[in-house]
N, C-alpha and C. Protein backbone atom coordinates (compact mmCIF):
# COMPACT_ATOMS: atom_id res chain seq x y z
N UNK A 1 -19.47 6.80 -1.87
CA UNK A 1 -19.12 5.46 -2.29
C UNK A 1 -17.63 5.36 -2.63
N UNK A 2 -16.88 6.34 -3.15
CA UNK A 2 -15.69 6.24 -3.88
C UNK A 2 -14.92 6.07 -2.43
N UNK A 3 -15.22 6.73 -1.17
CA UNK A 3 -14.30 6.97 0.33
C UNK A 3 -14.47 5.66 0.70
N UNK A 4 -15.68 4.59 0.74
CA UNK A 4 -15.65 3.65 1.12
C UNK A 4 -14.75 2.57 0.19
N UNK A 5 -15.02 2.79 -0.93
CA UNK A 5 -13.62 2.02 -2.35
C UNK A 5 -12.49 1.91 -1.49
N UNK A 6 -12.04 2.99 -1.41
CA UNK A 6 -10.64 3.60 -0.90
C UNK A 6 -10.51 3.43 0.57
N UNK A 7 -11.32 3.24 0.91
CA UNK A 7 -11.15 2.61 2.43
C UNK A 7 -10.50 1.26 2.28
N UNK A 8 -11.42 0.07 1.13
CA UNK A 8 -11.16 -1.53 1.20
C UNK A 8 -9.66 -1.24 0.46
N UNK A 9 -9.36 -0.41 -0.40
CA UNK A 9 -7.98 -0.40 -1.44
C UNK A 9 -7.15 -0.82 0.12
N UNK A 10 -7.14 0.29 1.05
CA UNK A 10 -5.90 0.21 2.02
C UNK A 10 -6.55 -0.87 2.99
N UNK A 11 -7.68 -1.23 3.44
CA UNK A 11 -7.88 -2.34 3.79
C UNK A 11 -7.07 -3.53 3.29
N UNK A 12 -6.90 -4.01 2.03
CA UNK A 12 -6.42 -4.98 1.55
C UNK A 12 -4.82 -4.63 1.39
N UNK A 13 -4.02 -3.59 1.28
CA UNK A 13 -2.42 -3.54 1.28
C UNK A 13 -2.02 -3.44 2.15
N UNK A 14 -2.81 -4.01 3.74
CA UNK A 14 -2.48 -4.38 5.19
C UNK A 14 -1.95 -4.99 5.68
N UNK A 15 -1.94 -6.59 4.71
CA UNK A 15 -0.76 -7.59 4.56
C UNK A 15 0.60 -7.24 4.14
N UNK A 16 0.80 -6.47 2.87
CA UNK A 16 1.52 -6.40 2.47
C UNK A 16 2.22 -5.38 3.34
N UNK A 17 1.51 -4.43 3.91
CA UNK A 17 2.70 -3.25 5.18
C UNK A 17 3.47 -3.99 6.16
N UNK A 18 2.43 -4.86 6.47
CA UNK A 18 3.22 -5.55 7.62
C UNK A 18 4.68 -6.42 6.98
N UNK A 19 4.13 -7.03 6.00
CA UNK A 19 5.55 -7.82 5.77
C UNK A 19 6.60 -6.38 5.12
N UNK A 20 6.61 -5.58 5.21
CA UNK A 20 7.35 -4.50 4.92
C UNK A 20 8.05 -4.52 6.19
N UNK A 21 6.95 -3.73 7.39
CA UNK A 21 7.65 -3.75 8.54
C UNK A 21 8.02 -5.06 9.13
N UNK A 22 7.78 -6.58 8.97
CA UNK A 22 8.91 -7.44 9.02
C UNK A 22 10.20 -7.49 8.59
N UNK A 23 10.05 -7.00 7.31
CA UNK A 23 11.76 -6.84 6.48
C UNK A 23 12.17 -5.85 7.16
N UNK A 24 11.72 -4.67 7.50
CA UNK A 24 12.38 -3.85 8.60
C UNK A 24 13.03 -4.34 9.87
N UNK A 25 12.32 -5.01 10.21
CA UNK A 25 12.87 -5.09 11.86
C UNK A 25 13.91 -6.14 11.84
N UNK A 26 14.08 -7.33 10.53
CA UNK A 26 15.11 -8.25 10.08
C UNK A 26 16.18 -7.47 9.22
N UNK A 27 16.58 -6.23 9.03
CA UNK A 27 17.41 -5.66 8.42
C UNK A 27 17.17 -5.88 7.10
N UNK A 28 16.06 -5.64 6.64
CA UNK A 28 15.93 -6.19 5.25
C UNK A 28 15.09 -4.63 4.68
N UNK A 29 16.36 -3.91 4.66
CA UNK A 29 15.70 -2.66 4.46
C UNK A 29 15.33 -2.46 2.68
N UNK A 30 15.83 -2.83 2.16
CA UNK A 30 15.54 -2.76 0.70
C UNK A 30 14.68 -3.62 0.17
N UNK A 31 13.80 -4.44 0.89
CA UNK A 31 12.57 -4.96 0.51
C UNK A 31 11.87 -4.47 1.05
N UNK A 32 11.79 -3.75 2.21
CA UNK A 32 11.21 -3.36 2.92
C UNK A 32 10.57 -2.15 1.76
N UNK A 33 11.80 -0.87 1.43
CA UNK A 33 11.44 -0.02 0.95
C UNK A 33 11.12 -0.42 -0.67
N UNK A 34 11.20 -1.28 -1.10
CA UNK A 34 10.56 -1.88 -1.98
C UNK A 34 8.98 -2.28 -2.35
N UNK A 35 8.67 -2.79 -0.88
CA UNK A 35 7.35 -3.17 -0.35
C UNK A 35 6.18 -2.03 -0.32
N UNK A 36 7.05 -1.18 0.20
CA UNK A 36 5.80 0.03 0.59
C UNK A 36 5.99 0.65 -0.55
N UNK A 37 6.78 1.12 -1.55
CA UNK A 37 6.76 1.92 -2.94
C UNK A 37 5.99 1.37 -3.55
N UNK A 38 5.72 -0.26 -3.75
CA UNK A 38 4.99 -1.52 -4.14
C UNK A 38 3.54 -0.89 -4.14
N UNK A 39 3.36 -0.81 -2.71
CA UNK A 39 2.05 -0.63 -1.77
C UNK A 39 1.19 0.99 -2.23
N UNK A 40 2.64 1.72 -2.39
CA UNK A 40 2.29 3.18 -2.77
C UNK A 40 1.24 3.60 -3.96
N UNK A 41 2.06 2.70 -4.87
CA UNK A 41 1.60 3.11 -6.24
C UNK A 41 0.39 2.19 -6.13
N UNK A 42 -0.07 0.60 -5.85
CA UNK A 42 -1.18 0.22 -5.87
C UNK A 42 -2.24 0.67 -4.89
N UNK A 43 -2.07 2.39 -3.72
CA UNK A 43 -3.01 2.79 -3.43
C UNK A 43 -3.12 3.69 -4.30
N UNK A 44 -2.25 4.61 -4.64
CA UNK A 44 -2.02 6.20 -4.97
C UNK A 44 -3.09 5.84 -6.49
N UNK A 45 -2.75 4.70 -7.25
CA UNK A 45 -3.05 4.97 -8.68
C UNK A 45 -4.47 5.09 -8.53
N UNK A 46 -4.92 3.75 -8.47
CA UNK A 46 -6.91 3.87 -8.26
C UNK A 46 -7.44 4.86 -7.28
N UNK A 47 -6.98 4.82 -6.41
CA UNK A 47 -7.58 6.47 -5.71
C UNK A 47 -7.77 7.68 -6.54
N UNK A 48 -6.29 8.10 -7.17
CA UNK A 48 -6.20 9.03 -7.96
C UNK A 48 -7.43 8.81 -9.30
N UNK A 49 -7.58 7.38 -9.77
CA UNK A 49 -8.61 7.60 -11.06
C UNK A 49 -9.84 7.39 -10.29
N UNK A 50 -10.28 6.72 -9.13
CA UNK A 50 -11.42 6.88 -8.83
C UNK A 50 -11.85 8.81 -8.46
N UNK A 51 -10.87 9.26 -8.11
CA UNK A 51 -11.18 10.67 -7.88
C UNK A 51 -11.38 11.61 -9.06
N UNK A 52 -10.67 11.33 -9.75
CA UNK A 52 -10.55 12.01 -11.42
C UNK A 52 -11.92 11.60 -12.39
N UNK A 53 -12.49 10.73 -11.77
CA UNK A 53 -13.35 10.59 -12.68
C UNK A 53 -14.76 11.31 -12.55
């Protein structure tokens, strides 16, 4: 159950990659890398406590 959680987590920050790689390809590299650090920590954290627990 927790692999399928973590499946929908990155399911849903799918929007948000892409407009990352939009600011990429418009030279908008510092939102870009803004975006996905964004994206990072709202997969990395709940994964990490759904696993820890």
């Amino acid at each position: 159950m927790r692999y399928i959680t973590a499946f929908f987590i990155l399911l849903c920050c799918e929007y948000s990659l892409s407009y990352a790689k939009y600011c990429w390809e418009n030279k908008n590299k510092l939102a870009a890398v803004g975006t996905i650090i964004l994206v990072a920590m709202a997969v990395i954290f709940p994964v990490v406590m759904m696993m820890g627990r």
